[in-house]
N, C-alpha and C. Protein backbone atom coordinates (compact mmCIF):
# COMPACT_ATOMS: atom_id res chain seq x y z
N UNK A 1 85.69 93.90 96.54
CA UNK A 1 85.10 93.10 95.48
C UNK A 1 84.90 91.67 95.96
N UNK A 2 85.82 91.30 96.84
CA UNK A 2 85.48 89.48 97.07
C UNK A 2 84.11 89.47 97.96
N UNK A 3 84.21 90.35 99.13
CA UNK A 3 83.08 90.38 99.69
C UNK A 3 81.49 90.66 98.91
N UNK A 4 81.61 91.33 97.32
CA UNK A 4 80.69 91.12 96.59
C UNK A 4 80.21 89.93 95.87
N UNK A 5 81.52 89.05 96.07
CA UNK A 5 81.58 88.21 94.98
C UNK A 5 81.88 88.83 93.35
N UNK A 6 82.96 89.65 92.99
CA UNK A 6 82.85 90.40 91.61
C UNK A 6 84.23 89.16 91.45
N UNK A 7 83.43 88.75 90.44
CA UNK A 7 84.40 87.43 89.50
C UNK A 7 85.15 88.12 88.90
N UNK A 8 86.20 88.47 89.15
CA UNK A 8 87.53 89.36 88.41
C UNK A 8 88.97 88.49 88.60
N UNK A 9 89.96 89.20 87.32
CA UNK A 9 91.25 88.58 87.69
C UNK A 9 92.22 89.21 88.14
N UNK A 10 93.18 89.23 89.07
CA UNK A 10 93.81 90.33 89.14
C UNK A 10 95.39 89.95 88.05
N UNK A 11 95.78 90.78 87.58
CA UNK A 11 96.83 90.71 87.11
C UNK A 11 97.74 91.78 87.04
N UNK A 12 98.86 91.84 86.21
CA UNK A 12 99.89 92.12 86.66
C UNK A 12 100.80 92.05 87.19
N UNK A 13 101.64 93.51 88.23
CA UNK A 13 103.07 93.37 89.17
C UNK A 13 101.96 93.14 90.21
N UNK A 14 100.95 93.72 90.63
CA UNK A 14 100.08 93.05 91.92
C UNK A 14 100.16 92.11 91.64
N UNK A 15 99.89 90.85 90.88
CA UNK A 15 99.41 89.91 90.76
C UNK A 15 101.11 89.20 91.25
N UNK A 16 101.76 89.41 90.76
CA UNK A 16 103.33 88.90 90.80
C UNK A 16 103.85 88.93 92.17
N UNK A 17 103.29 90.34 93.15
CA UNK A 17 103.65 90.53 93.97
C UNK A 17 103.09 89.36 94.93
N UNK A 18 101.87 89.36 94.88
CA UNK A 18 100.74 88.45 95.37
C UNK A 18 101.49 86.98 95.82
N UNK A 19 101.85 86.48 94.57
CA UNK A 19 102.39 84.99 94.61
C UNK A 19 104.15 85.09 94.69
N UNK A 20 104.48 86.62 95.19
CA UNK A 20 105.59 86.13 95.68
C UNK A 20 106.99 86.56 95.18
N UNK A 21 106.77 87.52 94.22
CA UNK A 21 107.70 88.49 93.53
C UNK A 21 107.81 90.10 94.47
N UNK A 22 109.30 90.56 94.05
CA UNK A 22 109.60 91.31 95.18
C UNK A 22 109.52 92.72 94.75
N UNK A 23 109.26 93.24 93.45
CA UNK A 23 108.76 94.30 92.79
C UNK A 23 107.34 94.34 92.68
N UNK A 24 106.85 95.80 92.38
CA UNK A 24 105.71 96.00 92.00
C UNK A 24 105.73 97.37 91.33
N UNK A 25 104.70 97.91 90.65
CA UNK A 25 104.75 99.18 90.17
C UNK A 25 103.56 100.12 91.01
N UNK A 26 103.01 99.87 91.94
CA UNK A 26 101.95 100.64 92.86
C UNK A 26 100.66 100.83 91.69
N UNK A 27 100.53 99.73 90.94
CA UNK A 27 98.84 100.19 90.35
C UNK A 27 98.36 98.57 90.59
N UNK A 28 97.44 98.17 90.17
CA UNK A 28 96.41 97.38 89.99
C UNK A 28 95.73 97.16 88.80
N UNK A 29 96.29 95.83 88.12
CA UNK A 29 94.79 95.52 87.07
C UNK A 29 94.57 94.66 86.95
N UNK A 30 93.21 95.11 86.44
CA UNK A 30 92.23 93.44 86.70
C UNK A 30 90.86 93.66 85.65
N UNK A 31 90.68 92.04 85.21
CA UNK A 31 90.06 91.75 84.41
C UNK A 31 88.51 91.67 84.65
N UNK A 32 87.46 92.17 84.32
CA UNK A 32 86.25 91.87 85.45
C UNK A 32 85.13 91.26 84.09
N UNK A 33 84.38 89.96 84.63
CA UNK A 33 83.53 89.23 84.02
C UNK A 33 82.77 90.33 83.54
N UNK A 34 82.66 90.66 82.07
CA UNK A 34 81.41 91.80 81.47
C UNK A 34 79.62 90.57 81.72
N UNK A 35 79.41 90.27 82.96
CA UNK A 35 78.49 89.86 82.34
C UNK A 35 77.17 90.36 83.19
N UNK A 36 76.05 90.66 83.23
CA UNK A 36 75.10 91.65 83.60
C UNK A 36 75.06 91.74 85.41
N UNK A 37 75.20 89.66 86.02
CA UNK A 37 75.22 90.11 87.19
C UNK A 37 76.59 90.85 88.20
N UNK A 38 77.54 90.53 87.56
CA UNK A 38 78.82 90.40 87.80
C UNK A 38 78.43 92.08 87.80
N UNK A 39 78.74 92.53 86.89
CA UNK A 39 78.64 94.19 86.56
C UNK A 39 77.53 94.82 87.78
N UNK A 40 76.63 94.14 88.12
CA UNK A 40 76.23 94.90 88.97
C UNK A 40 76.58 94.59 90.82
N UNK A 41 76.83 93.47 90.80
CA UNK A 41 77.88 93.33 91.83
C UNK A 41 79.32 94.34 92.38
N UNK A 42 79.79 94.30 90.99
CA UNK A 42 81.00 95.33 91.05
C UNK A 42 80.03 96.75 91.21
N UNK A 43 79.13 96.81 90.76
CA UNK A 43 78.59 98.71 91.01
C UNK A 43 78.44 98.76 92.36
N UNK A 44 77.95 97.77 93.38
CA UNK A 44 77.64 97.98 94.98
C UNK A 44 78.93 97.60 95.63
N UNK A 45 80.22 97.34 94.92
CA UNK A 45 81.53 97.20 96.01
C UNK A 45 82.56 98.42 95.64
N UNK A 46 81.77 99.35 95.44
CA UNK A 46 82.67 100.76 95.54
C UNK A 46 82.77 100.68 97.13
């Protein structure tokens, strides 16, 4: 996604882990800009 540029947030235990916390739960979530170009950015970074 960064290499698309997809304006997203990540959050969560990733996110925790990220900046430095020593747990995680092995998923990922993240917030992604609903907005027309963004959305199609994210469709070409599968």
């Amino acid at each position: 996604m960064r290499a698309h540029r997809v304006r997203a947030l990540l959050m969560g235990d990733r996110a925790c882990v990220f900046y430095g916390a020593a747990e995680f739960s092995r998923d990922a979530d993240f917030a992604i800009l609903a907005d027309p170009g963004n959305l199609a950015r994210r469709g070409r970074a599968r």
